[in-house]
Protein backbone atom coordinates (compact mmCIF):
# COMPACT_ATOMS: atom_id res chain seq x y z
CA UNK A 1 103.70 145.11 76.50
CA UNK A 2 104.67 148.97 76.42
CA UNK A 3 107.34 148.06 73.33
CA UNK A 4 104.68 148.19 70.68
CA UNK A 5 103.17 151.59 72.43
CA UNK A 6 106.28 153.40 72.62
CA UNK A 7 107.27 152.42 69.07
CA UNK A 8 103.86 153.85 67.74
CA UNK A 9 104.39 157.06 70.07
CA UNK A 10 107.64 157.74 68.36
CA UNK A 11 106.42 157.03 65.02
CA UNK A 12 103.66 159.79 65.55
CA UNK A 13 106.25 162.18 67.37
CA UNK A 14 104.78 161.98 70.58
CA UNK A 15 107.43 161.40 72.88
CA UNK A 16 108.75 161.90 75.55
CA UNK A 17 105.81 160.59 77.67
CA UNK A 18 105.10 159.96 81.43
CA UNK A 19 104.17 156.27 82.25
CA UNK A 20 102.75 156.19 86.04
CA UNK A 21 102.64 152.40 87.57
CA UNK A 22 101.71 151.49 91.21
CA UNK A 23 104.24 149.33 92.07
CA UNK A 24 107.96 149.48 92.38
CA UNK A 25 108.21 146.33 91.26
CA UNK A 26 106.58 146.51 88.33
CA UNK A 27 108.13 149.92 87.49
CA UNK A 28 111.21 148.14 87.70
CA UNK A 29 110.11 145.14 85.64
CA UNK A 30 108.73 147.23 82.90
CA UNK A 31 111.60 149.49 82.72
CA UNK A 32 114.06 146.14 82.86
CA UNK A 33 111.45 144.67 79.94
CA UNK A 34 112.24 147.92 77.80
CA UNK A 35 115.76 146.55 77.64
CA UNK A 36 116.38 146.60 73.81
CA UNK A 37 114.70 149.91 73.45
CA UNK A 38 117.05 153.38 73.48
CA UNK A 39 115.04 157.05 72.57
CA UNK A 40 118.10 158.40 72.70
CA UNK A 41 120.36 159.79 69.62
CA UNK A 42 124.67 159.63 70.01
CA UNK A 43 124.73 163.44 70.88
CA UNK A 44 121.78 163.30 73.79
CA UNK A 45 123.75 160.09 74.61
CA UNK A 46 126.68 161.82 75.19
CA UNK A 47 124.79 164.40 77.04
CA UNK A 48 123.10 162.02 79.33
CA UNK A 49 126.47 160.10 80.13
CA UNK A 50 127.84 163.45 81.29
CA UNK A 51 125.33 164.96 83.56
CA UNK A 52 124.86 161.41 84.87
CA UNK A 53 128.41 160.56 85.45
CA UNK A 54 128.39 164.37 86.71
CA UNK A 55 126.00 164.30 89.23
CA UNK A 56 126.99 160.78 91.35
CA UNK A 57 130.34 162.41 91.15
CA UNK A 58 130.22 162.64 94.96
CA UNK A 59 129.73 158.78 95.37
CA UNK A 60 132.88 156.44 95.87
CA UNK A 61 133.85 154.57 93.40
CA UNK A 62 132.22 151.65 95.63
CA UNK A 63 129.12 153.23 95.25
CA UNK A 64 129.11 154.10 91.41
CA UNK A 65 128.80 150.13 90.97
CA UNK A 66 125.67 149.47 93.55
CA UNK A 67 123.23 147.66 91.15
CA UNK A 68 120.16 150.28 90.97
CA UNK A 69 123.20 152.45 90.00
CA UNK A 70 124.20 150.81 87.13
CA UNK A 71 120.97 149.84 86.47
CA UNK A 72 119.49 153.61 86.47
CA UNK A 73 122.43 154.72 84.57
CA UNK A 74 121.59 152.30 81.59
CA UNK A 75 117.79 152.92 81.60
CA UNK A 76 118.83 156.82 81.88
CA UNK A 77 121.32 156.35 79.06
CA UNK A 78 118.93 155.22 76.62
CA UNK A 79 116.23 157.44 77.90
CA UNK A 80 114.50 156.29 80.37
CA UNK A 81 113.53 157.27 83.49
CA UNK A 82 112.37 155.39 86.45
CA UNK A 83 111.65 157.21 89.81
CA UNK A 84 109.78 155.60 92.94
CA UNK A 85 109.63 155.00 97.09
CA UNK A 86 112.57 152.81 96.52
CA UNK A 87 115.09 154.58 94.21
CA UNK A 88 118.07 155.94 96.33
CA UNK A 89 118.17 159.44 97.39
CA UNK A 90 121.01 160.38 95.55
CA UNK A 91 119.61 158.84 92.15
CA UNK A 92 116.53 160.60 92.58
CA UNK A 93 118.84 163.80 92.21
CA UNK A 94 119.61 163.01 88.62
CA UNK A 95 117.31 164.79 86.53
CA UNK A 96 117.55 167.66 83.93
């Protein structure tokens, strides 16, 4: 659904963009559905991996793997962002 908007958003150089939805569950679900899509280039990439990987550097090891974890990280490492009620308090410190 938001696939063929984003794509025509970065063809007129109009990203980044804020997408607000009402629902966690559907913020997940659209984020999940955005699965093949990355915004980001190998340098911001980079970038992203380090501040990420920088910032949960507090968490155990244990930790690093809980699922919305991983799952953030990925979304975050192609560029996008989710942030609701039910994102953990320590991933809604990750930001630029």
């Amino acid at each position: 659904m938001y696939t063929s908007l984003l794509a025509h958003l970065k063809k007129l150089e109009l990203l980044p963009v804020v997408v607000f939805v009402f629902s966690r569950k559907r913020c997940d679900a659209l984020a999940a559905g955005l699965s093949t899509t990355d915004f980001l280039t190998a340098s911001e990439k980079s970038q992203a991996t380090a501040f990420f990987d920088n910032s949960l550097k507090l968490l155990s090891d244990d930790d690093k793997e809980v699922p919305q974890v991983t799952r953030l990280k990925e979304t975050c490492l192609r560029g996008i962002g989710i942030h609701h009620a039910g994102v953990l308090p320590i991933l809604k410190e990750v930001r630029s």
